[in-house]
Every structure is written in C-alpha cells, then in structure tokens.
PDB file of N, CA and C in Angstrom:
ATOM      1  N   UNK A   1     109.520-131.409  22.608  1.00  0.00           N
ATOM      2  CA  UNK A   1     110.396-131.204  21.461  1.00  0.00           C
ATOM      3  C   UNK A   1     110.812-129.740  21.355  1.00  0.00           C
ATOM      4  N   UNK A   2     109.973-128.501  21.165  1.00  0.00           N
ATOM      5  CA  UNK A   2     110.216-127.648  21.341  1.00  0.00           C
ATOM      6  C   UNK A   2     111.019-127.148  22.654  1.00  0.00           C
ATOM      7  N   UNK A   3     111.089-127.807  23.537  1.00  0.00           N
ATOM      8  CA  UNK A   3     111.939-127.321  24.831  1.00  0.00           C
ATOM      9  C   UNK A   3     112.867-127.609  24.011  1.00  0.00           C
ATOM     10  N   UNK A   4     113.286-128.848  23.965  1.00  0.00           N
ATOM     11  CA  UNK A   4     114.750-129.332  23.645  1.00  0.00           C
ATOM     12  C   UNK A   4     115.002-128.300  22.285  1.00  0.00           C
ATOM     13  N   UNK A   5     114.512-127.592  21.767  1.00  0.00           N
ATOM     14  CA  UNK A   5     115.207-126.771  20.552  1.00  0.00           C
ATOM     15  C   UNK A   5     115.704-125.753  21.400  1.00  0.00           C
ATOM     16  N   UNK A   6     115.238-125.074  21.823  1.00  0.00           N
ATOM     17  CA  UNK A   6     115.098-123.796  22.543  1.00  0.00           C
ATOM     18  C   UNK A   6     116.656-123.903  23.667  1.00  0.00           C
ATOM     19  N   UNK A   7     116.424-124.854  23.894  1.00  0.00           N
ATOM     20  CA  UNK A   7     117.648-125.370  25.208  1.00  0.00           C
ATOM     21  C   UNK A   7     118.962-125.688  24.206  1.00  0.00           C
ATOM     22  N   UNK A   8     119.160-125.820  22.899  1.00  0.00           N
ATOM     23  CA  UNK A   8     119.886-126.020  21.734  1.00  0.00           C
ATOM     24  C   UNK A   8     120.292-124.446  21.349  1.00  0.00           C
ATOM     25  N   UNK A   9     119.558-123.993  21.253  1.00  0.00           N
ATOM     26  CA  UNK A   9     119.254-122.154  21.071  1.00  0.00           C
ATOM     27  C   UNK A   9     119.724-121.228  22.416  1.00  0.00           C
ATOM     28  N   UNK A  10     119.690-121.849  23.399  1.00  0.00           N
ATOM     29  CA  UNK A  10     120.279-121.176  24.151  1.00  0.00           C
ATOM     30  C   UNK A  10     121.745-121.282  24.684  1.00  0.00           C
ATOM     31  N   UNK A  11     122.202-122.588  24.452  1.00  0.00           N
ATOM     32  CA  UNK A  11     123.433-123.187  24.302  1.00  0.00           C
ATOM     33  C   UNK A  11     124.635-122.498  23.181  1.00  0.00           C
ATOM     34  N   UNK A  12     123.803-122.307  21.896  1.00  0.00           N
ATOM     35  CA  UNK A  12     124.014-122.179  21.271  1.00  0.00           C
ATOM     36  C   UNK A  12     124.572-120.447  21.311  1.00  0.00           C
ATOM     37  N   UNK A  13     123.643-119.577  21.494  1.00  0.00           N
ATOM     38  CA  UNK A  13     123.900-118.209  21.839  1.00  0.00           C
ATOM     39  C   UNK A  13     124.688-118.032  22.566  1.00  0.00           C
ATOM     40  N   UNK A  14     124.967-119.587  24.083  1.00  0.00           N
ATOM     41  CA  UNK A  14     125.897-118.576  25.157  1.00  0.00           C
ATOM     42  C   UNK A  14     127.766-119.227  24.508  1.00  0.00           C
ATOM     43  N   UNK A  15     127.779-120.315  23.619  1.00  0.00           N
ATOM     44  CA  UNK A  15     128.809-120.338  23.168  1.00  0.00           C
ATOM     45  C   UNK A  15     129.299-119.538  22.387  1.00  0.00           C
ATOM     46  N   UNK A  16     128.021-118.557  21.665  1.00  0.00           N
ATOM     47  CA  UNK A  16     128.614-117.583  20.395  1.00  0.00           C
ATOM     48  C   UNK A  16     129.126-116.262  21.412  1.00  0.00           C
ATOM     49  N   UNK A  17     128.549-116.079  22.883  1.00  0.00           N
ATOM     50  CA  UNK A  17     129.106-115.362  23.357  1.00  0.00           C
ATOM     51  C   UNK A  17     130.605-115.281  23.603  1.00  0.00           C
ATOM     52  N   UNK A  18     130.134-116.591  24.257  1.00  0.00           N
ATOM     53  CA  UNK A  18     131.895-117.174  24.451  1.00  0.00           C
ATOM     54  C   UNK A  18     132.920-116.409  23.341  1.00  0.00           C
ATOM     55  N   UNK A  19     132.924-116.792  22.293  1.00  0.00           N
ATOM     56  CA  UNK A  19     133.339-117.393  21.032  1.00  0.00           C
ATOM     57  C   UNK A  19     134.059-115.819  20.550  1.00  0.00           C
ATOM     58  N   UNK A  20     133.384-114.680  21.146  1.00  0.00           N
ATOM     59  CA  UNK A  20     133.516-113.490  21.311  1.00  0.00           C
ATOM     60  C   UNK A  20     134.978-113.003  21.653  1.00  0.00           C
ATOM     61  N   UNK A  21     135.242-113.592  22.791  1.00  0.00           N
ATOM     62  CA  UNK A  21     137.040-113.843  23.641  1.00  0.00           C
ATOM     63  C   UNK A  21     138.231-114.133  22.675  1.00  0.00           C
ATOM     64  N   UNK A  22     139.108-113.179  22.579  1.00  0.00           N
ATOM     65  CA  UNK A  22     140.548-114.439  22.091  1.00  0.00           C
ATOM     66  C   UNK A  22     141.056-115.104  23.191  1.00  0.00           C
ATOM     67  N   UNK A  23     141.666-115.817  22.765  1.00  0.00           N
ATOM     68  CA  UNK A  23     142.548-116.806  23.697  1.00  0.00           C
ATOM     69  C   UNK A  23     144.011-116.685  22.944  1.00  0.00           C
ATOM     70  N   UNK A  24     144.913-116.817  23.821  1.00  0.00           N
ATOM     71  CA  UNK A  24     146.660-116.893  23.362  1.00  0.00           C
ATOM     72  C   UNK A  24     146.944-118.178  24.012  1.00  0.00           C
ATOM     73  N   UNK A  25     146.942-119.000  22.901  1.00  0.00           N
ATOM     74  CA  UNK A  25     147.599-120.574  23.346  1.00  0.00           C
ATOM     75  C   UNK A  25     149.026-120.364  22.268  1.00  0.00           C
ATOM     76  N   UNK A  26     149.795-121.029  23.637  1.00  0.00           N
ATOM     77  CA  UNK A  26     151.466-121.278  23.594  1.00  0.00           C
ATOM     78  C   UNK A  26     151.613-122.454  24.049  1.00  0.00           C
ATOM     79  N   UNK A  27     152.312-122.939  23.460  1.00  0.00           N
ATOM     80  CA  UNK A  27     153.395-124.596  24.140  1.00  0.00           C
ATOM     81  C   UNK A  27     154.684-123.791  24.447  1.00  0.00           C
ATOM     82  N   UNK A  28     154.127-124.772  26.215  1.00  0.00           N
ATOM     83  CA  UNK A  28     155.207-124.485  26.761  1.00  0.00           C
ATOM     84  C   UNK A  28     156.086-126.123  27.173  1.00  0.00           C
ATOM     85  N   UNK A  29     157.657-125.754  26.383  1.00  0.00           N
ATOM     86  CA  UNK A  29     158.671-127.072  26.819  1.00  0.00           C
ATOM     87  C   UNK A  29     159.024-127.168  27.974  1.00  0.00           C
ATOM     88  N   UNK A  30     158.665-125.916  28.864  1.00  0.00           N
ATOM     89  CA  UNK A  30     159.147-126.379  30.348  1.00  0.00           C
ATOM     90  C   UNK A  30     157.623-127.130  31.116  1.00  0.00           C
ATOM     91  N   UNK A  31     156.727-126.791  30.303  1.00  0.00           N
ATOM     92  CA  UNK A  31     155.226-127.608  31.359  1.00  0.00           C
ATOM     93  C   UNK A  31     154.970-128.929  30.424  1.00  0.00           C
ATOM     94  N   UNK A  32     155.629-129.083  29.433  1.00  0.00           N
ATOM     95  CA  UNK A  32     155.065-129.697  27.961  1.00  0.00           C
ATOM     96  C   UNK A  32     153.029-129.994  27.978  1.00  0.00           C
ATOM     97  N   UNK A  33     152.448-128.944  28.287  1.00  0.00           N
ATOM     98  CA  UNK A  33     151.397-128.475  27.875  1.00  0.00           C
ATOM     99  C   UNK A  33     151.221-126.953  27.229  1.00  0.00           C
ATOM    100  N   UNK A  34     149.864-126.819  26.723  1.00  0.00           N
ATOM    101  CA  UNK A  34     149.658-125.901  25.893  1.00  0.00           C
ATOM    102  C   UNK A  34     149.022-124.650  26.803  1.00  0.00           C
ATOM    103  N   UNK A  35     149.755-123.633  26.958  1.00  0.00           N
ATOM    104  CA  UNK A  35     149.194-122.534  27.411  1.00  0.00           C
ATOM    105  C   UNK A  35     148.256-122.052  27.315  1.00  0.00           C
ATOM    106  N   UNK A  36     147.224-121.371  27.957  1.00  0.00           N
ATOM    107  CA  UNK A  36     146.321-120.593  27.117  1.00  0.00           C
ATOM    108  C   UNK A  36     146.208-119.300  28.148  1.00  0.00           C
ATOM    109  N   UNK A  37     145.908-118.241  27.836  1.00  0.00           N
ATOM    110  CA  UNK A  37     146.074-117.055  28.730  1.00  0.00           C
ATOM    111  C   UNK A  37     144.456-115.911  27.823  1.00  0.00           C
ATOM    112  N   UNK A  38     143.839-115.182  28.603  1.00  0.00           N
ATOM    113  CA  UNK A  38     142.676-114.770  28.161  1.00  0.00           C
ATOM    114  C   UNK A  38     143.254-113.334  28.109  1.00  0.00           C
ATOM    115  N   UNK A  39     143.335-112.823  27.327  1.00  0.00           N
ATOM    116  CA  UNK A  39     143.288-111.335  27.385  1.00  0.00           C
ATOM    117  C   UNK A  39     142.766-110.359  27.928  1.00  0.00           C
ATOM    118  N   UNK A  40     141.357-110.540  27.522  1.00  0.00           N
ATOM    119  CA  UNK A  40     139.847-109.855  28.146  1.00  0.00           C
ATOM    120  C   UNK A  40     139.757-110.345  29.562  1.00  0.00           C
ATOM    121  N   UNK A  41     140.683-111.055  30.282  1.00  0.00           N
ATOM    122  CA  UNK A  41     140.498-111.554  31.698  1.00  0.00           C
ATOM    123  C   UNK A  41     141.905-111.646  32.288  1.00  0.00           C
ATOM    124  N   UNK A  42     142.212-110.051  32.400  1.00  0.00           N
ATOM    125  CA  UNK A  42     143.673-110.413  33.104  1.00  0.00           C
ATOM    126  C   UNK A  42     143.898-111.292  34.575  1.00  0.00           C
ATOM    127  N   UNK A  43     144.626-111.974  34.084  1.00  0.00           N
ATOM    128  CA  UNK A  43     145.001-113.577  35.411  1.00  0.00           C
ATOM    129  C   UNK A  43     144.273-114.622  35.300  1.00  0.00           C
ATOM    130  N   UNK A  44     143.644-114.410  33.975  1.00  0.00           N
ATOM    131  CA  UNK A  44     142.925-116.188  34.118  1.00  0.00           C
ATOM    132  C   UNK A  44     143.663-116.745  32.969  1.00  0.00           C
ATOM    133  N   UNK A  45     143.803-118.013  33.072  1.00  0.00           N
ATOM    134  CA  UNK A  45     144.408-118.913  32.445  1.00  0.00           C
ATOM    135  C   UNK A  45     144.577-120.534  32.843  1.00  0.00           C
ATOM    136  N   UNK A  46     144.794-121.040  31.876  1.00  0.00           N
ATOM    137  CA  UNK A  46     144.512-122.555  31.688  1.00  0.00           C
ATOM    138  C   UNK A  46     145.498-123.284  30.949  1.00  0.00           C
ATOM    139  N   UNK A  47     145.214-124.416  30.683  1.00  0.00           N
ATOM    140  CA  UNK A  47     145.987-125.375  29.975  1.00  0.00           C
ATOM    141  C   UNK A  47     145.082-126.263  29.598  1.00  0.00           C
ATOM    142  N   UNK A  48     145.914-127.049  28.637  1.00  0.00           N
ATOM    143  CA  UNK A  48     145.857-128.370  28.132  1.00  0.00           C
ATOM    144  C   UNK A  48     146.645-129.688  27.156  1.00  0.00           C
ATOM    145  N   UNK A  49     146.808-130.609  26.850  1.00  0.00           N
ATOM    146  CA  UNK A  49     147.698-131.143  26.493  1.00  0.00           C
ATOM    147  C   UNK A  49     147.644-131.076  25.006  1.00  0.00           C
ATOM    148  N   UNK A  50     146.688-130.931  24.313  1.00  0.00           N
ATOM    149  CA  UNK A  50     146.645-130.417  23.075  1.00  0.00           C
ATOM    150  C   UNK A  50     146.228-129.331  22.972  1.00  0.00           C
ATOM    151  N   UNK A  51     146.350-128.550  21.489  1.00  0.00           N
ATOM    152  CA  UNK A  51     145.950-127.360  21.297  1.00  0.00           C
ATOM    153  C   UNK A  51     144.183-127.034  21.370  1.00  0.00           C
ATOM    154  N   UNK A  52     144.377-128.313  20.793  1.00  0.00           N
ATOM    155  CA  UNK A  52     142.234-128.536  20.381  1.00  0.00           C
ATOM    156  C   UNK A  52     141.855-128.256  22.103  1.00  0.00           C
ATOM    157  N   UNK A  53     142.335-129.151  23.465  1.00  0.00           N
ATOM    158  CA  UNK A  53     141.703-129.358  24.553  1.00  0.00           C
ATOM    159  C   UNK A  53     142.160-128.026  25.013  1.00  0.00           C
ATOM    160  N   UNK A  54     143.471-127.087  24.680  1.00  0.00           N
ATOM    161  CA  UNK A  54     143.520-125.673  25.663  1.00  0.00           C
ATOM    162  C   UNK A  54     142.523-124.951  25.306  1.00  0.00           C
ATOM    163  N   UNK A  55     142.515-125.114  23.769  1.00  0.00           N
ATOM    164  CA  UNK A  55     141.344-124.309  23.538  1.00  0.00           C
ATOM    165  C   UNK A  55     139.902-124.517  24.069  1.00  0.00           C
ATOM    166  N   UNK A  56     139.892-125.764  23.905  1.00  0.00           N
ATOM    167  CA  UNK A  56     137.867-126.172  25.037  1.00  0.00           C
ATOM    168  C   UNK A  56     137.995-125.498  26.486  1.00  0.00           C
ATOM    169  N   UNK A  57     139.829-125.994  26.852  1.00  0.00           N
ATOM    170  CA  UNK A  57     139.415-125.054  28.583  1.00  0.00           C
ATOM    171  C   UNK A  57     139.409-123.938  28.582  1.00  0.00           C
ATOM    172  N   UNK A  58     140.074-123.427  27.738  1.00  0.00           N
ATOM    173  CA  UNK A  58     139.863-121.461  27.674  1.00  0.00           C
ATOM    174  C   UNK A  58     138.515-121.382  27.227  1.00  0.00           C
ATOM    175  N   UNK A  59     137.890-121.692  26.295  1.00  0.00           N
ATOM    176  CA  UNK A  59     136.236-121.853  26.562  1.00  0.00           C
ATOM    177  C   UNK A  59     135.258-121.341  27.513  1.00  0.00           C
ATOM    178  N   UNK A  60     135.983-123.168  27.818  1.00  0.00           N
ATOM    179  CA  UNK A  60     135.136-123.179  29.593  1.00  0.00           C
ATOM    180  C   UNK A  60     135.156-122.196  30.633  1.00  0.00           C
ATOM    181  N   UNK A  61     136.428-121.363  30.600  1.00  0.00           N
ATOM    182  CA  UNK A  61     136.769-120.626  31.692  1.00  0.00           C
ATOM    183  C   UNK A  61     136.235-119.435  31.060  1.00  0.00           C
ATOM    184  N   UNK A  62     136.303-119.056  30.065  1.00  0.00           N
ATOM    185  CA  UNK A  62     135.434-118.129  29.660  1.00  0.00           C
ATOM    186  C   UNK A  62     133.672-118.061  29.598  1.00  0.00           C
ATOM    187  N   UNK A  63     133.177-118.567  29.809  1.00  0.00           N
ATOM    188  CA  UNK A  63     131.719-119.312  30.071  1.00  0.00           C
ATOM    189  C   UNK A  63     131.831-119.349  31.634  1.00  0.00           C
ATOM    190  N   UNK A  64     132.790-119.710  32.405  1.00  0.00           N
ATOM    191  CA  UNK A  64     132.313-119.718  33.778  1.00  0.00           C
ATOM    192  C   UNK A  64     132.885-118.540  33.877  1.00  0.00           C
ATOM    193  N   UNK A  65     133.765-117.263  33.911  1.00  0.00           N
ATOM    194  CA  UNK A  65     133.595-116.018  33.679  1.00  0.00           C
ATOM    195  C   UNK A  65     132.633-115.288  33.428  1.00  0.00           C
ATOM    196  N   UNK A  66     131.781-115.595  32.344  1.00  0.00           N
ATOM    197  CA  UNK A  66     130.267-114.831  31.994  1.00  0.00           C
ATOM    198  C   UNK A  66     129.046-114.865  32.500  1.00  0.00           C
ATOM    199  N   UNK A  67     129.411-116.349  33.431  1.00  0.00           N
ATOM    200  CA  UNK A  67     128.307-117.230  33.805  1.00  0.00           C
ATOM    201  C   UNK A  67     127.251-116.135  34.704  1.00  0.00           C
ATOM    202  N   UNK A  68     125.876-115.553  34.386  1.00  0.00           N
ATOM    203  CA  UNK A  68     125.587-115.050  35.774  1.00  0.00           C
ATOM    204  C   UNK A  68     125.898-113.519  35.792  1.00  0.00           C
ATOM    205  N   UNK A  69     126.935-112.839  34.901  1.00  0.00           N
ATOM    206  CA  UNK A  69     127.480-111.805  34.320  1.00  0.00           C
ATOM    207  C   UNK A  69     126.546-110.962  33.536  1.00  0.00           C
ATOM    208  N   UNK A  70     125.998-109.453  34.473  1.00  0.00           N
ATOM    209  CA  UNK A  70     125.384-109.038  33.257  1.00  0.00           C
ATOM    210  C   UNK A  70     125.785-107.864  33.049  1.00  0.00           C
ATOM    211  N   UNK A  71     127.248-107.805  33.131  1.00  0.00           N
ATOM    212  CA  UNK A  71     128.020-106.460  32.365  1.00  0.00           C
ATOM    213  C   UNK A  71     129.277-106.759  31.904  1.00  0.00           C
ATOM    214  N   UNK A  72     129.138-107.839  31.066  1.00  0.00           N
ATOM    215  CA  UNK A  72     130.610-108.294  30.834  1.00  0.00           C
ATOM    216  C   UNK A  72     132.057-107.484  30.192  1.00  0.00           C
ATOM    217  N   UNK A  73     133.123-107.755  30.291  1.00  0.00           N
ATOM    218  CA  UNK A  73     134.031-106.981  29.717  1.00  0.00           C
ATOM    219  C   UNK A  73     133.698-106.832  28.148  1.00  0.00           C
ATOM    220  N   UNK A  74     134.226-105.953  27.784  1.00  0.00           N
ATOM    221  CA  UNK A  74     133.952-105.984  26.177  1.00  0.00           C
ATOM    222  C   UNK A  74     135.161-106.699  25.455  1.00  0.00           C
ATOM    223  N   UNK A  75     134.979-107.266  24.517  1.00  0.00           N
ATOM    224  CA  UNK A  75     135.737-108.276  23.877  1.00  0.00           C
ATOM    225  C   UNK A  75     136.458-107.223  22.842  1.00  0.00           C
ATOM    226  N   UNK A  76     137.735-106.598  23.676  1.00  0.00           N
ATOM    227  CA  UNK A  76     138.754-105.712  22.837  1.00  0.00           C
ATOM    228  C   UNK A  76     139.724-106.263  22.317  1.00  0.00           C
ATOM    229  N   UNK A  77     140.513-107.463  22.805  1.00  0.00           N
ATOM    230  CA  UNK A  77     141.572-107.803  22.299  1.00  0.00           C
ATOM    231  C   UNK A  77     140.954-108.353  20.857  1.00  0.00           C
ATOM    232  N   UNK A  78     141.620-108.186  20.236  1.00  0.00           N
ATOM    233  CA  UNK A  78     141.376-108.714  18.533  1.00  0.00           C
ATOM    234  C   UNK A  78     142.324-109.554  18.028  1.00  0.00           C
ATOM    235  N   UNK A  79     143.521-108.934  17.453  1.00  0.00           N
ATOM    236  CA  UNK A  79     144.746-109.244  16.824  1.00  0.00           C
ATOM    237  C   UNK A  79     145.919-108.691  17.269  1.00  0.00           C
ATOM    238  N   UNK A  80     147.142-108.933  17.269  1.00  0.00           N
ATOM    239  CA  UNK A  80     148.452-108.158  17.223  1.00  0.00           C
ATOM    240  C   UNK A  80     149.341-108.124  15.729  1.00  0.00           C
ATOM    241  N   UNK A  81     150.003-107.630  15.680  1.00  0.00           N
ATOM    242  CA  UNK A  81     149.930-107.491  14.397  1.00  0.00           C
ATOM    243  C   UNK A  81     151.814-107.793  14.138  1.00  0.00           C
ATOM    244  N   UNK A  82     152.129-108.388  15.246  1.00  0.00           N
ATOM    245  CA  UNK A  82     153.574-108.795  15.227  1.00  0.00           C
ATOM    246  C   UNK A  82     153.375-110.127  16.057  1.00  0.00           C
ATOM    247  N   UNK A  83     154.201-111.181  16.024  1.00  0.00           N
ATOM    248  CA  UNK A  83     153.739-112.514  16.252  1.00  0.00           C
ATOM    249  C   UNK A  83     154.029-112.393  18.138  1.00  0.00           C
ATOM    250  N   UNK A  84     153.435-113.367  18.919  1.00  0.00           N
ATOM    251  CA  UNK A  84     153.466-113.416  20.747  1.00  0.00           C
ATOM    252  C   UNK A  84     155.088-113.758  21.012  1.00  0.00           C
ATOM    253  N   UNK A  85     155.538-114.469  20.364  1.00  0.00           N
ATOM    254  CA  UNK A  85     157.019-114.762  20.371  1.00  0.00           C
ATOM    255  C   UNK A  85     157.512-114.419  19.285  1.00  0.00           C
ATOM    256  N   UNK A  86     158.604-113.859  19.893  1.00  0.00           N
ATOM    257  CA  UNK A  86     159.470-113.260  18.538  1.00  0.00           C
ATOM    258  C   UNK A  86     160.162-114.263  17.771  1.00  0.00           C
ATOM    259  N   UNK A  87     160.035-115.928  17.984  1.00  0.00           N
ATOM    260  CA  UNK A  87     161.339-116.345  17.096  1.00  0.00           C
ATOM    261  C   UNK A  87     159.759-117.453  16.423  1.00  0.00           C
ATOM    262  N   UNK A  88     158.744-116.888  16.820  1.00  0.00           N
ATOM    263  CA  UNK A  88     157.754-117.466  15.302  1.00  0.00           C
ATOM    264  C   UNK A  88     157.626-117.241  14.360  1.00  0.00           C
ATOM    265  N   UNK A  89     158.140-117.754  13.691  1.00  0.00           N
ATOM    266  CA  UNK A  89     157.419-117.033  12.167  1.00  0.00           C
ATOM    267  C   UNK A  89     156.509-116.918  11.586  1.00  0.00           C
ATOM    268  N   UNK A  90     154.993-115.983  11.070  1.00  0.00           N
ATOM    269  CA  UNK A  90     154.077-116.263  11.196  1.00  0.00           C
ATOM    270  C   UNK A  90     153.873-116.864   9.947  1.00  0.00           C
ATOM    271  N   UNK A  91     154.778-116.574   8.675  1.00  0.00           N
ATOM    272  CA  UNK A  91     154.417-116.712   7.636  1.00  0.00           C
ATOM    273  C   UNK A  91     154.441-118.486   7.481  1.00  0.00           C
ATOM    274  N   UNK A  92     155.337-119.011   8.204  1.00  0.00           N
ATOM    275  CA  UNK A  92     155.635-120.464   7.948  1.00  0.00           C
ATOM    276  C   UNK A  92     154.256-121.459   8.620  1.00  0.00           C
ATOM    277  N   UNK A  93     154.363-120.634   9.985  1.00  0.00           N
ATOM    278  CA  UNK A  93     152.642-121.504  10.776  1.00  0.00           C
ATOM    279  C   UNK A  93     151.414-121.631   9.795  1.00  0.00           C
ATOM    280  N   UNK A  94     151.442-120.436   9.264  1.00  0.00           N
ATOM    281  CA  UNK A  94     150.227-120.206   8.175  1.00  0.00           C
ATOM    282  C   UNK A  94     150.136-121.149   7.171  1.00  0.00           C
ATOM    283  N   UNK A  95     151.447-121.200   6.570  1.00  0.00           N
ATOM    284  CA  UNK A  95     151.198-122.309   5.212  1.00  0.00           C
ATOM    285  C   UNK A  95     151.423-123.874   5.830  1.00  0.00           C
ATOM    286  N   UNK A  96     152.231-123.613   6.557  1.00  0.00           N
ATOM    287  CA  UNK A  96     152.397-125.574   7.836  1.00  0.00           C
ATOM    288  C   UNK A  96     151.698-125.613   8.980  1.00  0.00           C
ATOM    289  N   UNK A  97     151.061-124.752   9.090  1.00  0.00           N
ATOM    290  CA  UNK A  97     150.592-125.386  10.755  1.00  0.00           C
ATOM    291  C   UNK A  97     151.689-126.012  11.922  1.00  0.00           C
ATOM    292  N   UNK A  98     152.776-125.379  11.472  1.00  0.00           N
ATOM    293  CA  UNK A  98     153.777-125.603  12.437  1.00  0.00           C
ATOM    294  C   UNK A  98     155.489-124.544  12.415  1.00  0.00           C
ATOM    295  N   UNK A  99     155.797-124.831  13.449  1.00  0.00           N
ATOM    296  CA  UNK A  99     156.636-123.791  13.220  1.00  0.00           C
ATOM    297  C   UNK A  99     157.610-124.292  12.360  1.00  0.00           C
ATOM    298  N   UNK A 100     158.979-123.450  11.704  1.00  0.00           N
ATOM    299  CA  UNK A 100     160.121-123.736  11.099  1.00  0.00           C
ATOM    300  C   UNK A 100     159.799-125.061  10.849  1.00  0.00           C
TER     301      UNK A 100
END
C-alpha cells in the first residue's frame, strides 16, 4: 500500500514539473488540428484534434523532454502581453471561450 502511495507521489511531482512549461496551442484551418508549439523547447511541437488532447501531447512531450534530465531548461516563457495572433481578440476568448 505504501508503495502504491509513493508511486502516486512521484507521478504526481513529475507532472507538477511538467506543469511548469507553457505551451502555445493554435488551430490551424490548413491542418484542421490544434497546434501546440513549446517555448522552453525551441523545435518541439505537437498536435492534436482537440484543444484538451494538444494539450495532453504537449504534456507528454514535455515529460519525455525532462525524462532522465538533470539540468533542465528553466521555465522562462510566462505570458505575452499582446495576443499570438493579431486578429484575436483577447478580451472576447476570455468572456466566450471562443473567438468573435
């Protein structure tokens, strides 16, 4: 029993590492999947068909990035403070969860 906590606890820590990373997910109409591009890992990137699943593979790829890693990049990207595409509006995503 105690293994299995501990193995919960360690799971647990290496996702909060994870969790550390931004990710930039975009839909793209020419792939009609969801982009995702890592900041903290220039040239890695992923997809998925929803936003929820780009986000699990940027995750993943971030976890197999760390995997084994014991000087990892430091988790600088934060925020931008003007939207990734210019014809988003941020104020409208915020209150709809969708664009225009």
């Amino acid at each position: 029993m105690a293994e299995h906590v501990d193995q919960e606890t360690d799971t647990d820590n290496e996702w909060a590492r994870v969790r550390r990373y931004a990710m930039v997910i975009e839909w793209s109409d020419e792939d009609q999947l969801f982009l995702v591009s890592l900041p903290d890992f220039p040239g890695a990137h992923t997809h998925g068909r929803t936003r929820a699943e780009a986000a699990e593979m940027g995750e993943e790829v971030i976890a197999l990035l760390l995997d084994g890693e014991t000087n990892p990049p430091a988790a600088r990207f934060t925020a931008m403070d003007y939207p990734v595409r210019p014809e988003a509006d941020v104020r409208e995503l915020a209150t709809t969860g969708r664009p225009g």
